[in-house]
Protein backbone atom coordinates (compact mmCIF):
# COMPACT_ATOMS: atom_id res chain seq x y z
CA UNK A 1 8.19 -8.60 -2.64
CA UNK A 2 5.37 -8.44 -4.76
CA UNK A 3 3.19 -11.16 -5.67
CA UNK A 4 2.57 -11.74 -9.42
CA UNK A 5 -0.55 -11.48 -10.83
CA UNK A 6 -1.91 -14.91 -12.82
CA UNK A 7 -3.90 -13.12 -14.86
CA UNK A 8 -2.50 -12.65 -18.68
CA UNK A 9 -2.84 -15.79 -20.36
CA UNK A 10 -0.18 -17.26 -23.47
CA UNK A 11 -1.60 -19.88 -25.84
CA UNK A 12 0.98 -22.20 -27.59
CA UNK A 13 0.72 -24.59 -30.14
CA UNK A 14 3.38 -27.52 -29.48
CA UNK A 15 3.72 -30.80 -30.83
CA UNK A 16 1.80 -33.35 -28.82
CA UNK A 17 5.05 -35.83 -28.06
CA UNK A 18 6.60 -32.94 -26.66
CA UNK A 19 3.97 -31.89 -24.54
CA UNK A 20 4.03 -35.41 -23.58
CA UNK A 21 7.14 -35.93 -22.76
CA UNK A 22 7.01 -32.25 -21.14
CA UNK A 23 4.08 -33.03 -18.94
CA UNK A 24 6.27 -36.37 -17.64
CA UNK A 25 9.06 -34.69 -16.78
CA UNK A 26 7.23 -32.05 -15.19
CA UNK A 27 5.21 -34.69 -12.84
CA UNK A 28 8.88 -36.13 -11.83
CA UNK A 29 9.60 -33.00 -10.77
CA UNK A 30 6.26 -32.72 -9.00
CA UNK A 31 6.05 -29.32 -10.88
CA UNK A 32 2.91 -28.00 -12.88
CA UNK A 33 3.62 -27.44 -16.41
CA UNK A 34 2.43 -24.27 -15.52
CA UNK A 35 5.19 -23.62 -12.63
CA UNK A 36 7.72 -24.69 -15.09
CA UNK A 37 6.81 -22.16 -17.75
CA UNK A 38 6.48 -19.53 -15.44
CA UNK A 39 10.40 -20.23 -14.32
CA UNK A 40 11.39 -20.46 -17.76
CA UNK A 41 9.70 -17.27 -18.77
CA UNK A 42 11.40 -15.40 -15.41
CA UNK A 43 15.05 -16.92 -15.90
CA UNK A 44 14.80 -15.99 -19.75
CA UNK A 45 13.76 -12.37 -18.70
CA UNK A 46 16.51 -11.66 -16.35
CA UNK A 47 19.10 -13.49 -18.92
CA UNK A 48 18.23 -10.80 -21.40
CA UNK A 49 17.42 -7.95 -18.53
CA UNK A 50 20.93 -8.88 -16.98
CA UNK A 51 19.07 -7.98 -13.65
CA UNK A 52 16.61 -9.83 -10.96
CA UNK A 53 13.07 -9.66 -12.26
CA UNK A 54 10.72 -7.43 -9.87
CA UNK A 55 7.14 -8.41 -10.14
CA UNK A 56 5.66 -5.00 -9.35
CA UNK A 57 8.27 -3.26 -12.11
CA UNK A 58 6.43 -2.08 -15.41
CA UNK A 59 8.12 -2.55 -18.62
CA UNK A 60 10.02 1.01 -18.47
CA UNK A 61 11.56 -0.13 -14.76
CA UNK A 62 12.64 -2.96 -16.25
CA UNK A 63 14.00 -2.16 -19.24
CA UNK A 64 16.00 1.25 -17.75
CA UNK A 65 19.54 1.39 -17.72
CA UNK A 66 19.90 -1.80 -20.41
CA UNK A 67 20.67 -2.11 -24.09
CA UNK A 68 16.87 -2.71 -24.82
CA UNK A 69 15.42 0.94 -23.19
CA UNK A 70 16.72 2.80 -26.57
CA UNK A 71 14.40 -0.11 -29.06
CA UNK A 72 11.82 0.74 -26.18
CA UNK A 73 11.30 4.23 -26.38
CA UNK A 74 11.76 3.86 -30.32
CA UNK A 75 8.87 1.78 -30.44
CA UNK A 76 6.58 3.95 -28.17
CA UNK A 77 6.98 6.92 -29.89
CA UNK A 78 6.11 5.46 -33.55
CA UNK A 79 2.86 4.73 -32.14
């Protein structure tokens, strides 16, 4: 399998209490916040893929042969 690269980085503004709370339940877990939103960011990927999420896939691999290739290809060629 390939290993993911760590190198795109996603900025959020949240509500402090919920990052609070977050962070907590994270640390029970003996997670990283990080770790966590990585998971939640691969599980809600394959939920809308309908398939296993490949690391070393690019967008096209992953979208082919589901219901979002078509708005794919639609998008690249109005570019």
């Amino acid at each position: 399998m390939t290993i993911e690269e760590r190198t795109g980085r996603l900025t959020i503004l949240i509500d402090p209490r919920k990052k609070a709370v977050f962070d907590y339940l994270c640390a029970i877990e003996d997670q990283k916040p990080s770790q966590v939103v990585r998971r939640l960011m691969r599980e809600y990927i394959e939920d809308k893929l309908g398939h296993p999420w490949k690391p070393g896939d690019s967008i096209e691999d992953a979208l082919r042969g589901t219901s979002l290739e078509e708005p794919l290809k639609t998008a690249v060629l109005q570019r």
